[in-house]
N, C-alpha and C. Protein backbone atom coordinates (compact mmCIF):
# COMPACT_ATOMS: atom_id res chain seq x y z
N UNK A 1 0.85 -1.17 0.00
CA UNK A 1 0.00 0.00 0.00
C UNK A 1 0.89 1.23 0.00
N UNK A 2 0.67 2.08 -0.36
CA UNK A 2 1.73 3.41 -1.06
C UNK A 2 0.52 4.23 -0.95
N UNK A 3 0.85 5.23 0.11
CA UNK A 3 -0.23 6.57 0.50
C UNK A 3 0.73 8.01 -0.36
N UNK A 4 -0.01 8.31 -1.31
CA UNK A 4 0.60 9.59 -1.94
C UNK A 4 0.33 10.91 -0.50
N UNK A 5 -0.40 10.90 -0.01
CA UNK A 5 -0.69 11.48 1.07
C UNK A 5 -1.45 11.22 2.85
N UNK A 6 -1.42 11.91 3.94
CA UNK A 6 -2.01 11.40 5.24
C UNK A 6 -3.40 12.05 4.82
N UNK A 7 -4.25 11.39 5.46
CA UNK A 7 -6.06 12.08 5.44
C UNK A 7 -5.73 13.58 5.91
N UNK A 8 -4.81 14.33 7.11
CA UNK A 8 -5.10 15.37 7.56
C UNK A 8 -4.69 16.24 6.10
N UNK A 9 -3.33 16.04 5.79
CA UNK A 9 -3.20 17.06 4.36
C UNK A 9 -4.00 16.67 3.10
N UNK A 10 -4.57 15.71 3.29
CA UNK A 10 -5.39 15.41 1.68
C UNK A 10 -6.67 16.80 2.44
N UNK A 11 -6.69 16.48 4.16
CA UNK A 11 -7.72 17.26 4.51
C UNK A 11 -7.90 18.91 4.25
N UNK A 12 -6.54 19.14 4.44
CA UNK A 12 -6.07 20.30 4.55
C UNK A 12 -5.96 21.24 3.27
N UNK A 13 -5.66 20.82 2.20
CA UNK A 13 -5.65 21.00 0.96
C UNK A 13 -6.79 21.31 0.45
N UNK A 14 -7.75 20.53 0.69
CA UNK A 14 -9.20 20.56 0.00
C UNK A 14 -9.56 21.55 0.70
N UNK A 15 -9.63 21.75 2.00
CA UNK A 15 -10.19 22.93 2.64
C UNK A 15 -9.70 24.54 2.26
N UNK A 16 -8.56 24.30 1.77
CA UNK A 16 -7.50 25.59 1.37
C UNK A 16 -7.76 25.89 0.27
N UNK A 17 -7.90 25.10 -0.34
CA UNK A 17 -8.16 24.90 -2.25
C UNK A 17 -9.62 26.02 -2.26
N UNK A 18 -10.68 25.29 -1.05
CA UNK A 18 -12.19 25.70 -1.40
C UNK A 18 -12.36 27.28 -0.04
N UNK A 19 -11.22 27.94 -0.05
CA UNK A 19 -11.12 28.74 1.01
C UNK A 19 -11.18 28.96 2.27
N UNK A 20 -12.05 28.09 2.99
CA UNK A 20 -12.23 27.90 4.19
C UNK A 20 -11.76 27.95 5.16
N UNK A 21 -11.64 28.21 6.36
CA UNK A 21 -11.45 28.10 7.64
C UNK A 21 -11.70 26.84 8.78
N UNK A 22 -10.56 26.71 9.23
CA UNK A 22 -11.15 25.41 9.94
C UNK A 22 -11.62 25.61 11.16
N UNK A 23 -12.26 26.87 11.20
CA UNK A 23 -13.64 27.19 12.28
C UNK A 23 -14.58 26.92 11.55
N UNK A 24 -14.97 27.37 10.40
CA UNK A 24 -16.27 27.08 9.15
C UNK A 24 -16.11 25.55 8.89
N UNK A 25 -15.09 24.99 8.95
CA UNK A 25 -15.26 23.29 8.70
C UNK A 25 -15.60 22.51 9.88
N UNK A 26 -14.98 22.96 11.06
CA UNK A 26 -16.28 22.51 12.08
C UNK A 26 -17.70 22.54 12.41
N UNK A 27 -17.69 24.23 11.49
CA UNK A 27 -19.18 24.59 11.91
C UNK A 27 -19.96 23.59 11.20
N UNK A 28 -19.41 23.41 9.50
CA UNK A 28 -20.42 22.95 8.63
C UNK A 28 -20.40 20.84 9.27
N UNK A 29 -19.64 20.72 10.27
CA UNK A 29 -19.59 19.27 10.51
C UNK A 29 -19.88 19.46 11.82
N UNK A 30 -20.47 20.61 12.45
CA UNK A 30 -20.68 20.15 13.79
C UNK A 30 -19.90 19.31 14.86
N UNK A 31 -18.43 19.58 14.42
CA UNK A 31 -17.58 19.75 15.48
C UNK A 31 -16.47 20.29 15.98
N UNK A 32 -15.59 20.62 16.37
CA UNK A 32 -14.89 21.87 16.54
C UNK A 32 -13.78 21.84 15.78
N UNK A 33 -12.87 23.14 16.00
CA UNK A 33 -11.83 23.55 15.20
C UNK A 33 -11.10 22.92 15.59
N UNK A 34 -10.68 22.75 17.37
CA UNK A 34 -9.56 21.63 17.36
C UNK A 34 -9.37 20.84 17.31
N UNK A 35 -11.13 19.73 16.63
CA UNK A 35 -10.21 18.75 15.96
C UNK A 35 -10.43 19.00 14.49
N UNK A 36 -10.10 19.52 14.01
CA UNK A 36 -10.16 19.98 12.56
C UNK A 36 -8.46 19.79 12.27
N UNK A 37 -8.18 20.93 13.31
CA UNK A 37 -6.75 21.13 13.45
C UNK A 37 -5.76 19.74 13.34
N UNK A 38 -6.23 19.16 14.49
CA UNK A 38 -5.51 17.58 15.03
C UNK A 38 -5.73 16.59 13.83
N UNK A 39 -6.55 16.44 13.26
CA UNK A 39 -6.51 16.00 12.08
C UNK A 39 -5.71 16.35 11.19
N UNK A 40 -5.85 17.75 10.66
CA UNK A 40 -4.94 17.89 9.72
C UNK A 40 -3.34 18.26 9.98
N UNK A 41 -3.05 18.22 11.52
CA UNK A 41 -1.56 17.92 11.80
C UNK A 41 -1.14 16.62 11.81
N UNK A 42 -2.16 15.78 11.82
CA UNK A 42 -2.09 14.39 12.19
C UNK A 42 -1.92 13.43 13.58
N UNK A 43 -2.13 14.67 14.12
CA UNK A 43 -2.40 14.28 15.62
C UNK A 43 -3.22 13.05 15.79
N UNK A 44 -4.50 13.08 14.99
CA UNK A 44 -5.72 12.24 14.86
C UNK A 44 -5.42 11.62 13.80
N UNK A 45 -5.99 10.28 13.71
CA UNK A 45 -6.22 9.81 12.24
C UNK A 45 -7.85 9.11 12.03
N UNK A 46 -8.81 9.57 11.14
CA UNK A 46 -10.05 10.01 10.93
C UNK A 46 -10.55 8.69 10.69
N UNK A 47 -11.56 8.14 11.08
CA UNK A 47 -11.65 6.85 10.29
C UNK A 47 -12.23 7.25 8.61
N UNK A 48 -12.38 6.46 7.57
CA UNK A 48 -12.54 6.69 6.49
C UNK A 48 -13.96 7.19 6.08
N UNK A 49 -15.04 6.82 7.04
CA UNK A 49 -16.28 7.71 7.24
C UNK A 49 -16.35 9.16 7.75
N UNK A 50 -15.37 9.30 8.81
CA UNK A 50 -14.95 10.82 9.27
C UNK A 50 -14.65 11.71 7.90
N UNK A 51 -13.43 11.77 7.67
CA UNK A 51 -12.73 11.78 6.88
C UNK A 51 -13.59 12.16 5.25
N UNK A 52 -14.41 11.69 4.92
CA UNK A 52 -15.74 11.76 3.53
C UNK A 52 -16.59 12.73 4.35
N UNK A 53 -17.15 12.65 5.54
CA UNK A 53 -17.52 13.38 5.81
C UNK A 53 -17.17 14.47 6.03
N UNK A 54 -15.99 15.05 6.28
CA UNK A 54 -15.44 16.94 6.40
C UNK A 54 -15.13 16.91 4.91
N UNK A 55 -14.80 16.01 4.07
CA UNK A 55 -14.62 16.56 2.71
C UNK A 55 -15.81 16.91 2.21
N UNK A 56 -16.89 16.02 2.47
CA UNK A 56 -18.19 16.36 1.47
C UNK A 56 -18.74 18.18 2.22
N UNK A 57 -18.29 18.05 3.09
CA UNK A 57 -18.80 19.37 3.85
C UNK A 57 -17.85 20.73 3.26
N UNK A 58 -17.00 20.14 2.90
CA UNK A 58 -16.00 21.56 1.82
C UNK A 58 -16.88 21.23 0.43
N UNK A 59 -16.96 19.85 0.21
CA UNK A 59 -17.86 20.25 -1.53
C UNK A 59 -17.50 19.38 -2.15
N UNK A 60 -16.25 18.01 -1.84
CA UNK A 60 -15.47 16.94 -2.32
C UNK A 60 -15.77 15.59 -1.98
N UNK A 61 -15.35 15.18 -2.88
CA UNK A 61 -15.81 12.88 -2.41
C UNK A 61 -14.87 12.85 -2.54
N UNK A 62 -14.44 11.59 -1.16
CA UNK A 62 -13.18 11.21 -1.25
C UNK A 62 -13.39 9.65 -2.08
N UNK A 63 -12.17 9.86 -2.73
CA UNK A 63 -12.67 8.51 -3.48
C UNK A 63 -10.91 7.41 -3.33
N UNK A 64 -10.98 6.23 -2.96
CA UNK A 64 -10.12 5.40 -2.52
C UNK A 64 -9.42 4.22 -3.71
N UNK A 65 -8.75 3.89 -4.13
CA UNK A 65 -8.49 2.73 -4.76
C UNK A 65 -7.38 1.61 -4.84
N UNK A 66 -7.83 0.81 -4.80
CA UNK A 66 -6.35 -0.43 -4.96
C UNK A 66 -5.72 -0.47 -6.19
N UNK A 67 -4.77 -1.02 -6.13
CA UNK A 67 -3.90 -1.19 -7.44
C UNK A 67 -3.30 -2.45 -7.11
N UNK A 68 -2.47 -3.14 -7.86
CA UNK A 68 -1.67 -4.64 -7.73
C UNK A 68 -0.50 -4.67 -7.56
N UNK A 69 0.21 -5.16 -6.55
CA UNK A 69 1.86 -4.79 -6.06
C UNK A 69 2.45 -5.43 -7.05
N UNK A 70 3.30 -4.50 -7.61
CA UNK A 70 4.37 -4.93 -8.71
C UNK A 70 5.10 -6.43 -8.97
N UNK A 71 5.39 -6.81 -7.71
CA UNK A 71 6.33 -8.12 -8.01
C UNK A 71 5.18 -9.26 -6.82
N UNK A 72 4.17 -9.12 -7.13
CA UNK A 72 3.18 -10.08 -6.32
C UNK A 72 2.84 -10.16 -4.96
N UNK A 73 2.86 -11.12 -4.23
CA UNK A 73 2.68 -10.87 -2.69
C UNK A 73 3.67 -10.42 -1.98
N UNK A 74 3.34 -9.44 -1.23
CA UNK A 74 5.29 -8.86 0.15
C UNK A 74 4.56 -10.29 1.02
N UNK A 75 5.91 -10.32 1.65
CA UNK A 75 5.93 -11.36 2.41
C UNK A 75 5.42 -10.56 4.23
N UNK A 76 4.93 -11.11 4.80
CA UNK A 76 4.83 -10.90 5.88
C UNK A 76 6.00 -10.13 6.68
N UNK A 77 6.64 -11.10 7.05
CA UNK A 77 8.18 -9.71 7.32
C UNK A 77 7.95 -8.43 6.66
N UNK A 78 7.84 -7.76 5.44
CA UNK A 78 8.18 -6.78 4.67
C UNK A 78 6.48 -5.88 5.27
N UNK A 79 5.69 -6.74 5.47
CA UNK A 79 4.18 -5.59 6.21
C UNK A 79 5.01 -5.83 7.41
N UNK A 80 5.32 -6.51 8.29
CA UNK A 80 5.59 -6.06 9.67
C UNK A 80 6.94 -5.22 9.89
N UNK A 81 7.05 -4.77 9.28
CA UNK A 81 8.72 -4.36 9.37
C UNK A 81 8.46 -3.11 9.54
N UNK A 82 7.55 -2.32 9.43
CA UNK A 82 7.12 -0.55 10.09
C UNK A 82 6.78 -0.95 11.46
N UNK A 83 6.15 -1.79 11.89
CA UNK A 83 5.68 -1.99 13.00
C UNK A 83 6.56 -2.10 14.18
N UNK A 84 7.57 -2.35 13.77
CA UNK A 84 9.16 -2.42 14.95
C UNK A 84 9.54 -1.05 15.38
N UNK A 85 8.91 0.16 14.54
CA UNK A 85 9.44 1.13 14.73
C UNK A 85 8.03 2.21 15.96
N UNK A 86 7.24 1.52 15.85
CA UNK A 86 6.10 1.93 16.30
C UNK A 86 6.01 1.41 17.98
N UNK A 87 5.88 2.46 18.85
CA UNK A 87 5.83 1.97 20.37
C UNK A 87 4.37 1.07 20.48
N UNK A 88 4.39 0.33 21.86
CA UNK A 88 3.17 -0.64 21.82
C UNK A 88 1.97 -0.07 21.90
N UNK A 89 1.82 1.27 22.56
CA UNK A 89 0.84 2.15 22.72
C UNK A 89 0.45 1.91 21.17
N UNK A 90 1.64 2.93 19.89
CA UNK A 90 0.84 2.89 18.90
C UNK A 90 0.52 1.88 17.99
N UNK A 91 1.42 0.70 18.26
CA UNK A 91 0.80 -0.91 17.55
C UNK A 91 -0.50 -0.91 18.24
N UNK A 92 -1.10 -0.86 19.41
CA UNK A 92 -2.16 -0.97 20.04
C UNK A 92 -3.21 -0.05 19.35
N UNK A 93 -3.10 1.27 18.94
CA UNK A 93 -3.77 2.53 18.38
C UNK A 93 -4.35 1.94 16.98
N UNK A 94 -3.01 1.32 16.24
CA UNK A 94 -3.40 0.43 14.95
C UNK A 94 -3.87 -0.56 14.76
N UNK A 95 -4.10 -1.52 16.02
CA UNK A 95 -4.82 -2.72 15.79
C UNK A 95 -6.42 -2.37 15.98
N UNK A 96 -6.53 -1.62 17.19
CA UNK A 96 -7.78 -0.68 17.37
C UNK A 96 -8.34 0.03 16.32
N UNK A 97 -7.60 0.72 15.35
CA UNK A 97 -7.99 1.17 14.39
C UNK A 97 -8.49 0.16 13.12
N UNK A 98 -7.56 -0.67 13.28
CA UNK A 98 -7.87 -2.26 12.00
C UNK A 98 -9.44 -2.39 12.40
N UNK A 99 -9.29 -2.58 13.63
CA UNK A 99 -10.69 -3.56 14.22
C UNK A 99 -12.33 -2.79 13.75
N UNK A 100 -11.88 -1.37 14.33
CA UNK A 100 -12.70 -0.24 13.91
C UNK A 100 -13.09 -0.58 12.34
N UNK A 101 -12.33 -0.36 11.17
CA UNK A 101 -12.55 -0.19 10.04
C UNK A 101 -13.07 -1.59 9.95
N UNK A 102 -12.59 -2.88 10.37
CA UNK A 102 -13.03 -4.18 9.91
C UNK A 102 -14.88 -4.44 10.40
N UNK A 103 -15.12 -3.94 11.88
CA UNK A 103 -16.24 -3.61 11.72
C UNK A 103 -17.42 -2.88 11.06
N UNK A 104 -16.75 -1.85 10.72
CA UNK A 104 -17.82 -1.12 9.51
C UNK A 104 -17.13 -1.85 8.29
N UNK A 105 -16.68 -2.49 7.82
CA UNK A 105 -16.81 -3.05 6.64
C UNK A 105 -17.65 -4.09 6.63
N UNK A 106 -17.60 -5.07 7.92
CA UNK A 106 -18.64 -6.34 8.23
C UNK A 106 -19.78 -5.98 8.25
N UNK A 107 -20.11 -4.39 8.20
CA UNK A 107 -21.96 -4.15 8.79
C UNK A 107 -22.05 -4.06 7.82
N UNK A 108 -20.94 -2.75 6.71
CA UNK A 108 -21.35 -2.36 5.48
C UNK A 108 -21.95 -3.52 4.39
N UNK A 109 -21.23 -4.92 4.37
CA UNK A 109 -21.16 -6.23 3.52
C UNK A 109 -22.36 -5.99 4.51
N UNK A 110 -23.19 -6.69 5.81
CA UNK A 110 -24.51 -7.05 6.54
C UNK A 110 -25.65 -5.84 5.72
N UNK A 111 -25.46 -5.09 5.83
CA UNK A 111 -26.34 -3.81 4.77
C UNK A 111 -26.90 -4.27 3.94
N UNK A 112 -25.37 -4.40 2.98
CA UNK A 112 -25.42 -4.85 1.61
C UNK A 112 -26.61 -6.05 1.36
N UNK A 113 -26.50 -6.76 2.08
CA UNK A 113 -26.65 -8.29 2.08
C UNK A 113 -28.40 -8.42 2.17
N UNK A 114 -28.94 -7.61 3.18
CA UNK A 114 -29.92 -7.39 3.72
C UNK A 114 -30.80 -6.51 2.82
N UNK A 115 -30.09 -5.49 1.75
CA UNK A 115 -30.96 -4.95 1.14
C UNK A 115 -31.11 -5.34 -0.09
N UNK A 116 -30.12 -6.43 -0.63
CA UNK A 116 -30.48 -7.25 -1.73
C UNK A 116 -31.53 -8.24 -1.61
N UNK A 117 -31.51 -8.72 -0.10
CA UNK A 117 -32.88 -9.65 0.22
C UNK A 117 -34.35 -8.90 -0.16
N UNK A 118 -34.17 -7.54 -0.02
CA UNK A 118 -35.84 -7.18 -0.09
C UNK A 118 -35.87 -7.01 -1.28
N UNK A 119 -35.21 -7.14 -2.49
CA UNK A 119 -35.64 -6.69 -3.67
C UNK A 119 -36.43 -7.86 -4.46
């Protein structure tokens, strides 16, 4: 996975681009400037519903995509090998965060699933 950018400056950008203030980007999301701020220092990291949501509120979709790793599967070692550099607090922050996103993906697929039944 290869991030051309963090959510706070993809955040930050769009908001700058469309003039705004990140007092007016709280207002229009109903929540405050400092975490507007913490986000886009990266203090915070947004889950991917957060995150669509302060963009659509400047005027933007965030839109996500995969691509295919060049020379096939990395081996396990080569994903864990950032993780050595990361204290346990924040391996802990990231597994918490995995878990987070893996649950709204399991409801999102339960949604899915449920509204193909009524048709």
């Amino acid at each position: 996975m290869r991030m051309t950018a963090q959510p706070g400056e993809l955040l930050r950008a769009a908001r700058l681009r469309r003039g705004l203030s990140q007092a007016e980007l709280a207002r229009r999301t109903g929540t405050t400037q400092t975490y507007v701020s913490r986000v886009e220092r990266g203090v915070l990291s947004p889950t991917i519903r957060s995150l669509a949501r302060l963009l659509a509120a400047i005027g933007e979709r965030l839109e996500l995509t995969t691509a295919p790793l060049p020379h096939g599967n990395v081996s396990e070692r080569e994903l864990r090998a950032d993780l050595r550099e990361l204290t346990a607090s924040e391996r802990l922050a990231q597994g918490m965060e995995l878990s987070r996103f893996a649950t709204e993906l399991a409801s999102a697929a339960e949604s899915r699933r449920a509204e193909g039944g009524r048709r």
